[in-house]
N, C-alpha and C. Protein backbone atom coordinates (compact mmCIF):
# COMPACT_ATOMS: atom_id res chain seq x y z
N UNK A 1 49.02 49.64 86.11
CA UNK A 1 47.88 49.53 87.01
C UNK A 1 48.34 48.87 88.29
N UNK A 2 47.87 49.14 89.35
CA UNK A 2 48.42 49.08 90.54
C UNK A 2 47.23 48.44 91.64
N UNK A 3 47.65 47.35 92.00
CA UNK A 3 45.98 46.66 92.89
C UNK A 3 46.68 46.75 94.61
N UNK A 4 46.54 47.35 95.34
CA UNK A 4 46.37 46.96 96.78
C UNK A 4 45.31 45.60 97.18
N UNK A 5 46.22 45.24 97.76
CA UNK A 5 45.42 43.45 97.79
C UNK A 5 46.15 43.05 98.89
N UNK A 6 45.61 41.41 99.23
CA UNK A 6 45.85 41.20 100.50
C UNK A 6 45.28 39.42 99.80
N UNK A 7 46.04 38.99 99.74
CA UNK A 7 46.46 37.57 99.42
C UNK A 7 45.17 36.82 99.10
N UNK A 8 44.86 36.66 100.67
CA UNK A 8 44.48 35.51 101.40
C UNK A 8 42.36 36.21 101.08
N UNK A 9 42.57 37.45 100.72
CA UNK A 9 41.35 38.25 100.66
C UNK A 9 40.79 37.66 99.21
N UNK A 10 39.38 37.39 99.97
CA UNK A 10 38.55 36.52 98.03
C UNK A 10 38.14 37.93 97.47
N UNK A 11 37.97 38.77 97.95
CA UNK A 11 37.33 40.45 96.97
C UNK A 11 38.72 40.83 96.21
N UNK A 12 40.00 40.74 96.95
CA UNK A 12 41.07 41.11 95.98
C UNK A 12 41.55 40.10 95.34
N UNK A 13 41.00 38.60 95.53
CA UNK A 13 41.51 37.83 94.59
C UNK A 13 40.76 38.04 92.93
N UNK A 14 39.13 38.47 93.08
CA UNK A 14 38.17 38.96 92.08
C UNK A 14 39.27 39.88 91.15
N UNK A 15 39.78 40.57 91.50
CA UNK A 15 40.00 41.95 90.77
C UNK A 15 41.56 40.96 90.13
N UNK A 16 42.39 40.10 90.89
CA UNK A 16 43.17 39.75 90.50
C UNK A 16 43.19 38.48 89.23
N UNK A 17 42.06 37.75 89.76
CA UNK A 17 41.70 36.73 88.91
C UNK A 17 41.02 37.46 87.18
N UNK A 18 40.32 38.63 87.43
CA UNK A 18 39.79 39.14 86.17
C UNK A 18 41.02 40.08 85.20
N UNK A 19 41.93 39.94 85.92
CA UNK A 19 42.89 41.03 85.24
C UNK A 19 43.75 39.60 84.31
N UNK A 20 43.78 38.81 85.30
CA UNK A 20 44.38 37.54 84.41
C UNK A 20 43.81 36.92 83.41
N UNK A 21 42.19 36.76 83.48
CA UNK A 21 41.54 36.37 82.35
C UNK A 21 41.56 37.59 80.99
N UNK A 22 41.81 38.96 81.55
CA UNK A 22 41.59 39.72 80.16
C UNK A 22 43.39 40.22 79.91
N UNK A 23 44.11 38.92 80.25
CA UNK A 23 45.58 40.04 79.95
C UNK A 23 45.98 40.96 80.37
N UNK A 24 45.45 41.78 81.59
CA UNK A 24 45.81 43.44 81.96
C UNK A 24 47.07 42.83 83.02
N UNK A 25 48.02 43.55 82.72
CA UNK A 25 49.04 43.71 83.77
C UNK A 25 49.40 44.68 85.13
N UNK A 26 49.28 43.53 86.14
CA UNK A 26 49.02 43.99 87.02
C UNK A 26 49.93 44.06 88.59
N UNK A 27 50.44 45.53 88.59
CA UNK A 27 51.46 45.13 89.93
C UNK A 27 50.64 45.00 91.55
N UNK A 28 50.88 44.04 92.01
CA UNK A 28 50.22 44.34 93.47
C UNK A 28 51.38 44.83 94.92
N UNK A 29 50.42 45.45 95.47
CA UNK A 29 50.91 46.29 96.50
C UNK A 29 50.24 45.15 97.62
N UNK A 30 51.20 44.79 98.97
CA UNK A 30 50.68 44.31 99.30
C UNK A 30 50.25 44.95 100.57
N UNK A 31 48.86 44.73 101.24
CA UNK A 31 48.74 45.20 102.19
C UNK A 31 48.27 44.03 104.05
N UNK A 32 48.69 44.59 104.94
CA UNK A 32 49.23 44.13 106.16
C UNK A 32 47.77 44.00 107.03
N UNK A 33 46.44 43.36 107.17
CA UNK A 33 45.59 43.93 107.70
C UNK A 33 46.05 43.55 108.94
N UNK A 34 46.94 42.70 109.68
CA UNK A 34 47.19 42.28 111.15
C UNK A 34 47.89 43.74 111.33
N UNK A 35 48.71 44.28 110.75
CA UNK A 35 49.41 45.66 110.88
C UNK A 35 48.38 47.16 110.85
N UNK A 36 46.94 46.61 110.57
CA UNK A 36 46.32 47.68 110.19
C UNK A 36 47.05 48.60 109.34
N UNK A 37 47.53 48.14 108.93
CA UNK A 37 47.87 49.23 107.63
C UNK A 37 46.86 49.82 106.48
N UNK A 38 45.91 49.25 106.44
CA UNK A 38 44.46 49.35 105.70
C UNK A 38 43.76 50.55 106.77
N UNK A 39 44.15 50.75 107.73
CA UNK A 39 43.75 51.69 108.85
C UNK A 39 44.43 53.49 108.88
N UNK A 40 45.77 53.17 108.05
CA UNK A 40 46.79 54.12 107.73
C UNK A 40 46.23 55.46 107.34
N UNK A 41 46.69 57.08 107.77
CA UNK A 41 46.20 58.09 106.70
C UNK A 41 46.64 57.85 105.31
N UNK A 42 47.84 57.16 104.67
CA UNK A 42 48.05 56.79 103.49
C UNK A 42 47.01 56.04 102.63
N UNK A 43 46.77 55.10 103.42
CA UNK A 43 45.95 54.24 102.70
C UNK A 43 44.34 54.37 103.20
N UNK A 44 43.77 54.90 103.73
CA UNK A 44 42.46 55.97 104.08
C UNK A 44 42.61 57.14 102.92
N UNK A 45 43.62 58.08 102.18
CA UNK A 45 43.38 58.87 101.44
C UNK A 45 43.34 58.12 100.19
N UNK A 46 43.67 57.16 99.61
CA UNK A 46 43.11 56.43 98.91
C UNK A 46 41.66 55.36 98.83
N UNK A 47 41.15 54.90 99.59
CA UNK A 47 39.87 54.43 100.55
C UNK A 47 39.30 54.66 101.65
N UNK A 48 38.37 55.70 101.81
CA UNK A 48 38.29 56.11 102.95
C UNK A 48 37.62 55.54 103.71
N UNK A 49 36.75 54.25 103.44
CA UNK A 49 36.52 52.79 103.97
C UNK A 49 37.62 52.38 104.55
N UNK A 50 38.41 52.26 104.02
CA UNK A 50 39.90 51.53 105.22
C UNK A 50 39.23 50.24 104.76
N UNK A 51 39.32 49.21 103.53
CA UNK A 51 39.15 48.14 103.36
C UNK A 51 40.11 47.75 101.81
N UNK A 52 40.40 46.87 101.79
CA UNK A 52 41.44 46.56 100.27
C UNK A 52 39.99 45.04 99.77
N UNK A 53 39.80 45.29 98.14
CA UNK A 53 40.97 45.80 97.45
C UNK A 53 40.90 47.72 97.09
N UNK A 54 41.80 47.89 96.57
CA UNK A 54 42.10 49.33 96.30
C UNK A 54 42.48 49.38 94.72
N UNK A 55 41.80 49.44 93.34
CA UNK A 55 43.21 49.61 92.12
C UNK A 55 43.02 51.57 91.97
N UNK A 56 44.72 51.15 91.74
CA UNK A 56 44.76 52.70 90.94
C UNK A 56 45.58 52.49 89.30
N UNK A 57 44.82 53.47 88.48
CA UNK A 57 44.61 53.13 86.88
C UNK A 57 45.06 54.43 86.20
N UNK A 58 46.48 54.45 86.37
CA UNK A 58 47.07 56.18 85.68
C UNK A 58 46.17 57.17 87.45
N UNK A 59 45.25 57.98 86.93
CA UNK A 59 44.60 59.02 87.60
C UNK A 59 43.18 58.62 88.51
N UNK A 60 42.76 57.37 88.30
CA UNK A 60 41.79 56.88 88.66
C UNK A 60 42.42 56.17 89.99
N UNK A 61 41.67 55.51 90.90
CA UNK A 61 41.17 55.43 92.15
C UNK A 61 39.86 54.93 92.60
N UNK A 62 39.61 53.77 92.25
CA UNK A 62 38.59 53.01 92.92
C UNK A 62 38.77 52.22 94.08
N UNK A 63 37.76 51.77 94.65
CA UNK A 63 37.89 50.71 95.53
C UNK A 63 36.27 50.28 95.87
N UNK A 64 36.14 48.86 96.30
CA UNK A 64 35.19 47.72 96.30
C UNK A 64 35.02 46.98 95.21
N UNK A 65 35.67 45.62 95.28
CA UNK A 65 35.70 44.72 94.08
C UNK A 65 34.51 44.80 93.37
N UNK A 66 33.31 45.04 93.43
CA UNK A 66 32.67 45.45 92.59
C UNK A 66 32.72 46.45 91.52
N UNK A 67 32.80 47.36 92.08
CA UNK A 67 33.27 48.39 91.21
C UNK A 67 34.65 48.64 90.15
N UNK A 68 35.43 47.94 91.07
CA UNK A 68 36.17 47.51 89.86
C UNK A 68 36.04 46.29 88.64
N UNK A 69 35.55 45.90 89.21
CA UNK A 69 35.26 44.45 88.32
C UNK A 69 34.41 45.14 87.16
N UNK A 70 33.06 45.86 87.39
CA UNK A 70 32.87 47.07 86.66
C UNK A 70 33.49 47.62 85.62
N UNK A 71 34.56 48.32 86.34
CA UNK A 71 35.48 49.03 85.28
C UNK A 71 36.03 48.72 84.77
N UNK A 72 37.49 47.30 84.96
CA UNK A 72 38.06 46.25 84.66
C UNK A 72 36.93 45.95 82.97
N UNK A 73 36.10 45.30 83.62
CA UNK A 73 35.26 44.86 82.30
C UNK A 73 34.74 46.12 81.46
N UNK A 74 34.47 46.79 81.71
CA UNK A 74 33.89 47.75 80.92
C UNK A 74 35.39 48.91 79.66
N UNK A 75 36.36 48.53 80.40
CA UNK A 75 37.49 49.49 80.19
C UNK A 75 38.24 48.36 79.15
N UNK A 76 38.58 47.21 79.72
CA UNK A 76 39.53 46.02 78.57
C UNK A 76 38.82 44.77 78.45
N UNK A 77 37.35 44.74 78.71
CA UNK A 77 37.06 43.34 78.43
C UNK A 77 35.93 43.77 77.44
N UNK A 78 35.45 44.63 76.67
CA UNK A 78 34.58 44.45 75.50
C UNK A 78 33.61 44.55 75.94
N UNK A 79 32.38 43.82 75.49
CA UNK A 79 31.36 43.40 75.69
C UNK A 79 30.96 41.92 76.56
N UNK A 80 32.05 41.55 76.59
CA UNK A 80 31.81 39.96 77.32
C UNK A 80 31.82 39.79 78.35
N UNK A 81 32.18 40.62 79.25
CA UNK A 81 32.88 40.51 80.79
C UNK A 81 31.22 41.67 81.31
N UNK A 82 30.76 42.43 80.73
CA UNK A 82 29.57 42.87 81.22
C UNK A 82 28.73 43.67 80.01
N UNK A 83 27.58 42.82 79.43
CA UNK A 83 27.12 43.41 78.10
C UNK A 83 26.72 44.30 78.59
N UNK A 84 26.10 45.11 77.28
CA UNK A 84 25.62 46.68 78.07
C UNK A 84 24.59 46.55 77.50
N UNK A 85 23.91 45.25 77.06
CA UNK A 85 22.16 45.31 76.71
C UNK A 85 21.08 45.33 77.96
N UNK A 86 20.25 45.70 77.89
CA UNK A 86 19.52 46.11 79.17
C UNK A 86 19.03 45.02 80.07
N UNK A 87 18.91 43.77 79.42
CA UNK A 87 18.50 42.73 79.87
C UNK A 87 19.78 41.44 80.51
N UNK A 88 20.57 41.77 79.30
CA UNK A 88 22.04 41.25 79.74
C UNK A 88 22.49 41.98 80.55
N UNK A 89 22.80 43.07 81.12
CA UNK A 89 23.01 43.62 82.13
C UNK A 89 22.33 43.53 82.96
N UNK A 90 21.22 43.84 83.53
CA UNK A 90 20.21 43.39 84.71
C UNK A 90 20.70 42.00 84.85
N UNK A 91 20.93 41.28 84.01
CA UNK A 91 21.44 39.97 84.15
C UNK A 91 22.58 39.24 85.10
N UNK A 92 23.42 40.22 84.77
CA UNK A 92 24.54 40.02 85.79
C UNK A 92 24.78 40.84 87.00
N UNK A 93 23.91 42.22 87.34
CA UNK A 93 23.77 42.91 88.59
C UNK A 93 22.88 42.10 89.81
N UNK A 94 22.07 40.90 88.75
CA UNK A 94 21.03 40.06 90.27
C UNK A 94 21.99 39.29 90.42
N UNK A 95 23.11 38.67 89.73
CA UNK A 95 24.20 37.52 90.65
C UNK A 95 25.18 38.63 91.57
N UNK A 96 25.62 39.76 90.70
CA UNK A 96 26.49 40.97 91.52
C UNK A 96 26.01 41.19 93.03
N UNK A 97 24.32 40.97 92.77
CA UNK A 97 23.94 41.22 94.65
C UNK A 97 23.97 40.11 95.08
N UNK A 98 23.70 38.72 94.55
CA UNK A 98 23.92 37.74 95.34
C UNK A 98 25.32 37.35 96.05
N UNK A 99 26.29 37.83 94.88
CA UNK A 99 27.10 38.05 95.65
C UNK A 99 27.57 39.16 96.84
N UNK A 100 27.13 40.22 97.03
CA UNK A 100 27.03 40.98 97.86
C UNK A 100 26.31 40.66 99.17
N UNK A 101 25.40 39.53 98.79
CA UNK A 101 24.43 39.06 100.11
C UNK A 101 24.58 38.19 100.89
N UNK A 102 24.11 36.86 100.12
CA UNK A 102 24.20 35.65 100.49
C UNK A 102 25.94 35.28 100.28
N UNK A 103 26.12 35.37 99.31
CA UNK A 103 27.34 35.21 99.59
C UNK A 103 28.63 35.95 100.46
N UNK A 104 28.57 36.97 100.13
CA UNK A 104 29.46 38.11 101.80
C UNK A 104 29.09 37.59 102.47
N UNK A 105 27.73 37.95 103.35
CA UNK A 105 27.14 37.50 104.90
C UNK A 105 27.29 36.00 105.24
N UNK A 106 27.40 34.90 103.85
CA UNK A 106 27.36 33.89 104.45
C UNK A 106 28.65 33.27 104.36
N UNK A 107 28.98 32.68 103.05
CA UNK A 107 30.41 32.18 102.82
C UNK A 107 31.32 33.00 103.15
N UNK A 108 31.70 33.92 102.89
CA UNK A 108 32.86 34.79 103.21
C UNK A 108 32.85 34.64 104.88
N UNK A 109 32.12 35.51 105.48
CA UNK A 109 31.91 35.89 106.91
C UNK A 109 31.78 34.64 107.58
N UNK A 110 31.83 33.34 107.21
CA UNK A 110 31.75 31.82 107.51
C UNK A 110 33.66 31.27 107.69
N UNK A 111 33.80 31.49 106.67
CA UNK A 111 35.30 31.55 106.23
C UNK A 111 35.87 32.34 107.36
N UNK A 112 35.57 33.76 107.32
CA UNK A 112 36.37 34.54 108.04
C UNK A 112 36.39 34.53 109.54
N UNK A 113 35.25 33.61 110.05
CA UNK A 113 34.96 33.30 111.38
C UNK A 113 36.07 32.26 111.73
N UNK A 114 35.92 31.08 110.76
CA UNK A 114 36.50 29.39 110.88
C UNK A 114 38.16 30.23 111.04
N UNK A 115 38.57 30.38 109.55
CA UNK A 115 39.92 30.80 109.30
C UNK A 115 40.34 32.05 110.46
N UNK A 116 39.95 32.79 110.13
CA UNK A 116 40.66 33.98 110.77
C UNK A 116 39.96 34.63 112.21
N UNK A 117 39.14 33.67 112.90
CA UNK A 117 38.55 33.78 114.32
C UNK A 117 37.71 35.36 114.31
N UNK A 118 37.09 35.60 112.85
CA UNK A 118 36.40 36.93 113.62
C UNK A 118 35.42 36.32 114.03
N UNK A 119 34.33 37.53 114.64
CA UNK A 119 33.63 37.03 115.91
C UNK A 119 31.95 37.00 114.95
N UNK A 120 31.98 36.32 113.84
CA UNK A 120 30.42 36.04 113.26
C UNK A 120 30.11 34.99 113.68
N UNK A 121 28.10 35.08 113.99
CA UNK A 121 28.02 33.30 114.46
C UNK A 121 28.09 32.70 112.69
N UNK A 122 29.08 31.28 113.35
CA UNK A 122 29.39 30.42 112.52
C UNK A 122 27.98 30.17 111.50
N UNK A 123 27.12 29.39 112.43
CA UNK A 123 25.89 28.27 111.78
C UNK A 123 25.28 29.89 110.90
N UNK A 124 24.66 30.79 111.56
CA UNK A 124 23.98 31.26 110.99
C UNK A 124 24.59 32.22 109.31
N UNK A 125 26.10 32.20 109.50
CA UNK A 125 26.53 32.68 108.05
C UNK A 125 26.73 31.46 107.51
N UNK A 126 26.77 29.96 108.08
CA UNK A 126 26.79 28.84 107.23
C UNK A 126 25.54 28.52 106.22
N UNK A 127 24.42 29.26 107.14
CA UNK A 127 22.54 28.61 106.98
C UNK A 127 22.54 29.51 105.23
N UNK A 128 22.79 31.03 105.71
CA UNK A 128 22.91 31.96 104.78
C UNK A 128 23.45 31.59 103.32
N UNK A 129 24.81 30.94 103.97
CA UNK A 129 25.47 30.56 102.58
C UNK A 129 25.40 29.93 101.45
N UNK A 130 24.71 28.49 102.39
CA UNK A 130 23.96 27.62 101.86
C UNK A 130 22.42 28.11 101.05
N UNK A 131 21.99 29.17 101.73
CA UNK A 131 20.84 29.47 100.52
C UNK A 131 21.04 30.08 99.52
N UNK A 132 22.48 30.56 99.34
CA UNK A 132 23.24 31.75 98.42
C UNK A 132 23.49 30.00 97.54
N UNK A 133 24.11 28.94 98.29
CA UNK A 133 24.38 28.20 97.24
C UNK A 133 22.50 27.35 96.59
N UNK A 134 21.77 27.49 97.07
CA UNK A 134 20.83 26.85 96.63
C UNK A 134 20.48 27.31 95.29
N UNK A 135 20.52 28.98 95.48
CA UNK A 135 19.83 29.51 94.05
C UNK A 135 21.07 29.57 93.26
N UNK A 136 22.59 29.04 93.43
CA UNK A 136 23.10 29.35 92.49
C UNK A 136 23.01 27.88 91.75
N UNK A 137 23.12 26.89 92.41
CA UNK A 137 23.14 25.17 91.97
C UNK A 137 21.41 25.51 90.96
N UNK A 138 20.34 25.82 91.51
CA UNK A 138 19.53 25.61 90.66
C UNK A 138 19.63 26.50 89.34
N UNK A 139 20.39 27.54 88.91
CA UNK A 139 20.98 28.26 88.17
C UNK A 139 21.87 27.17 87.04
N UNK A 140 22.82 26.96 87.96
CA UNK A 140 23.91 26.41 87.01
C UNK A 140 23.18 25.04 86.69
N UNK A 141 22.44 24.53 86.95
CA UNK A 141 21.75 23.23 86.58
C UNK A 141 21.01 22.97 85.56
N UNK A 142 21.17 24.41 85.44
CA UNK A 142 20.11 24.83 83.66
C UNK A 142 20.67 25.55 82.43
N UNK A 143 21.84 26.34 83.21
CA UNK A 143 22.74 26.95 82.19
C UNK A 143 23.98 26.75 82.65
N UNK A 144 25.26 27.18 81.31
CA UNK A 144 26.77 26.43 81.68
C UNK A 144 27.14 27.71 82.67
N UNK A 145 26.85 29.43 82.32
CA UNK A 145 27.36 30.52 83.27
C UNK A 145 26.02 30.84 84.06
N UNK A 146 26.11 31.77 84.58
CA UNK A 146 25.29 32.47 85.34
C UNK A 146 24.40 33.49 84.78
N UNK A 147 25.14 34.37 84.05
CA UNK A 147 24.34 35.15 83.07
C UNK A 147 24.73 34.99 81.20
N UNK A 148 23.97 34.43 80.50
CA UNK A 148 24.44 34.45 79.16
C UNK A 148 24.89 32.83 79.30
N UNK A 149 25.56 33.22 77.81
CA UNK A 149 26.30 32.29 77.35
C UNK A 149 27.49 32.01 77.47
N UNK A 150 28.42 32.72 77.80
CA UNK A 150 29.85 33.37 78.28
C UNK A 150 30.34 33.50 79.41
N UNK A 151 31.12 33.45 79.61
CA UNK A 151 31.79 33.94 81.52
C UNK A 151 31.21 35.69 81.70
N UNK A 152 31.28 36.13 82.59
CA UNK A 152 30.74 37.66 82.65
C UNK A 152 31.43 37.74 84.31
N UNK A 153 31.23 38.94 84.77
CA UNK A 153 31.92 39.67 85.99
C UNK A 153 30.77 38.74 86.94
N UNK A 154 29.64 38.50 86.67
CA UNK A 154 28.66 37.88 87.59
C UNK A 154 29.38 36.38 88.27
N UNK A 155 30.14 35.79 87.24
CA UNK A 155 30.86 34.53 87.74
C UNK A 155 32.29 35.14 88.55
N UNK A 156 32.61 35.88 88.12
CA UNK A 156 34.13 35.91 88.80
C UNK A 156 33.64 36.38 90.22
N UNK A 157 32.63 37.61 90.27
CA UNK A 157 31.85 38.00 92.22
C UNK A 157 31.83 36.96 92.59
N UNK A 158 30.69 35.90 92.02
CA UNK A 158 30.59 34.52 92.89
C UNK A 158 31.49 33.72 93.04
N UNK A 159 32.33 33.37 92.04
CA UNK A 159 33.39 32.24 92.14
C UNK A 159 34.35 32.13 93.66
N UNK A 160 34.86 33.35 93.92
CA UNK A 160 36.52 32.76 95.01
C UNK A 160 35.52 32.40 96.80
N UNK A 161 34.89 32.49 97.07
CA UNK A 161 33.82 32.37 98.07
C UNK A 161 33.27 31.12 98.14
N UNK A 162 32.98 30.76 96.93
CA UNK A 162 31.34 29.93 96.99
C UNK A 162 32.70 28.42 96.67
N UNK A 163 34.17 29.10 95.78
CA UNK A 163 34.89 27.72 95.68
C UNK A 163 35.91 27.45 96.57
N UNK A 164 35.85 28.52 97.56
CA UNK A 164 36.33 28.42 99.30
C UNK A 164 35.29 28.18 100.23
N UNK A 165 34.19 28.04 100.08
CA UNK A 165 33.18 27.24 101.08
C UNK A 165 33.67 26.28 101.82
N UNK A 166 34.90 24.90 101.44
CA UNK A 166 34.96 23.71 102.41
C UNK A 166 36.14 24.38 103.23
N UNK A 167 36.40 25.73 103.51
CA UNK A 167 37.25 26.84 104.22
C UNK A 167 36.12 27.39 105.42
N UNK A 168 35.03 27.36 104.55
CA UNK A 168 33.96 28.20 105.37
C UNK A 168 33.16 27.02 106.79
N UNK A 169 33.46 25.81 106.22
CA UNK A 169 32.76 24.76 106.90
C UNK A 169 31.82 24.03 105.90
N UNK A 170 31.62 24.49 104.72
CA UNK A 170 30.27 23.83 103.97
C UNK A 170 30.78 23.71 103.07
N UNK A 171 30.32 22.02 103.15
CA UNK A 171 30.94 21.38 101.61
C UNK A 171 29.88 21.03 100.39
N UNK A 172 30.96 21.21 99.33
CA UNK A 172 30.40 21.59 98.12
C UNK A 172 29.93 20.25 97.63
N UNK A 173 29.50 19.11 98.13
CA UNK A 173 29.44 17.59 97.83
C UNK A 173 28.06 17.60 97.28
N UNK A 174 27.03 18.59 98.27
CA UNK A 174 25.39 17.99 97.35
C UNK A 174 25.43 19.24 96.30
N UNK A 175 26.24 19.93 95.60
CA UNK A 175 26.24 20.88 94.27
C UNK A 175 26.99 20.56 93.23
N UNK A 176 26.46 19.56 92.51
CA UNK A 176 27.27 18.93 91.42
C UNK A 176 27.56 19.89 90.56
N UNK A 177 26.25 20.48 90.45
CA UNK A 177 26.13 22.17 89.15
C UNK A 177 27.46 23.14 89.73
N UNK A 178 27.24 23.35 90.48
CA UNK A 178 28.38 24.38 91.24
C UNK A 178 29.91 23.69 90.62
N UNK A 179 30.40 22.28 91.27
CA UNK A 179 31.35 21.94 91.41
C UNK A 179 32.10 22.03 89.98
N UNK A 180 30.96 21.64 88.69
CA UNK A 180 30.84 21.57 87.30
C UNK A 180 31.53 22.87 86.87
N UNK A 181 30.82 24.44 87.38
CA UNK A 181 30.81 25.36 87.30
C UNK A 181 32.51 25.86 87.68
N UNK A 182 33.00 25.49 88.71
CA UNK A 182 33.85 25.67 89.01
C UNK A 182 35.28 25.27 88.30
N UNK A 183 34.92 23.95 88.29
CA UNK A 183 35.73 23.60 86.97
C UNK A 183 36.07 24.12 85.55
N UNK A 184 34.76 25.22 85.28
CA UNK A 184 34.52 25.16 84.31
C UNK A 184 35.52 26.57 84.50
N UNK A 185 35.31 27.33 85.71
CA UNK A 185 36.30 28.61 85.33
C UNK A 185 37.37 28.00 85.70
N UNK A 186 37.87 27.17 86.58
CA UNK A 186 39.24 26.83 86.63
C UNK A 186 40.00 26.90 85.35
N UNK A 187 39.40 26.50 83.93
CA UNK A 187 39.69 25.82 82.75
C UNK A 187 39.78 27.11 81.85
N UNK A 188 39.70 28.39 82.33
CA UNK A 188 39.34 29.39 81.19
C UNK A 188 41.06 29.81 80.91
N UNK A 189 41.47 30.04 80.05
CA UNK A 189 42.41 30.46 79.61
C UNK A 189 43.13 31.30 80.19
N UNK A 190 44.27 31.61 80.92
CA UNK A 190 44.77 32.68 81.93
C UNK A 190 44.19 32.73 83.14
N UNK A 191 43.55 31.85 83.54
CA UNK A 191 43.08 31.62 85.00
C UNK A 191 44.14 31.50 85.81
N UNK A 192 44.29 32.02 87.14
CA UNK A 192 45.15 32.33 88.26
C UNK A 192 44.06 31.99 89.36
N UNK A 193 45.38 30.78 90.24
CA UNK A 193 44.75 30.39 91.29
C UNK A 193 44.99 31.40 92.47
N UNK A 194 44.40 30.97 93.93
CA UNK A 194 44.95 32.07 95.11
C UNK A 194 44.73 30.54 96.61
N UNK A 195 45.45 30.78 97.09
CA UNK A 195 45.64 29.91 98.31
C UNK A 195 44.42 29.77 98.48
N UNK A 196 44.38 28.34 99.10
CA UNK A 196 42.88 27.33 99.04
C UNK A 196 42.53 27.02 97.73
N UNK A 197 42.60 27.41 96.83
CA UNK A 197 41.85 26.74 95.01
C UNK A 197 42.88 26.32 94.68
């Protein structure tokens, strides 16, 4: 299995961090975004988004850490990484968009402003982020994961973002639940860190 990734990227750290928690071995390709190489006809006929991460799986070809995280779990993680009961599933697709929302638009695109000078206003993906962290602190303040009883794909979306926030400008000091939380995947068995954690 083969991941196009880009280090310093929290969506390809997702796909990298979940391959480590379920054992899958995984070569990475690395890709150049100062080189636009993510811009390439090579790497456009594999994503025609022009964005990493990218895995390819024998004949398969996905791309958007979601979707792999998806398949990842659905293909070598059982039932634990994303149940397929109707309620347990709905379960972990409302943190899947939070991470898609509040968290992209705010932490990430916060991060990617501070760190890497793109051109988002700061405060207002900070304001965002912070409400992405409100509903997750009142979440984790009541239960140990996010969905269930277990780790699931819903924690690994949220995790590399929300535990790079003091990257983004916003510190994790009034989310004890969060910080708890974080710890708590730091601690899972085959966990792999990525620059900043």
């Amino acid at each position: 299995m083969k991941l196009y990734d880009t280090e310093l990227s929290g969506n390809c750290y997702k796909v990298r961090l979940l391959c480590a928690l379920l054992g899958v071995q995984l070569e990475t390709v690395a890709v150049d975004l100062l080189k636009l190489e993510h811009k390439q006809p090579d790497f456009l006929a594999l994503n025609p988004r022009g964005q990493v991460p990218v895995l390819e799986d024998s004949d398969i070809v996905l791309w958007d850490s979601m979707a792999i995280l998806v398949y990842l779990a659905r293909r070598y993680g059982g039932e634990t990484w994303l149940p397929t009961g109707a309620e347990a599933m709905a379960g972990v697709m409302q943190w899947l968009a939070l991470s898609e929302n509040e968290i992209l638009y705010g932490l990430a695109r916060a991060r990617a402003a501070k760190r890497f000078g793109r051109p988002w206003d700061l405060l207002q993906c900070q304001e965002t982020g912070k409400a992405g962290l409100a509903v997750l602190e009142g979440q984790l303040s009541r239960e140990t994961w996010l969905a269930g009883t277990e780790p699931t794909i819903a924690d690994i979306a949220c995790y590399p973002y929300v535990a790079l926030a003091p990257e983004a400008g916003v510190d994790l000091i009034d989310y004890p639940a969060i910080r708890l939380w974080i710890g708590r995947i730091q601690s899972l068995p085959g966990y792999a860190a990525m620059p900043g954690l």
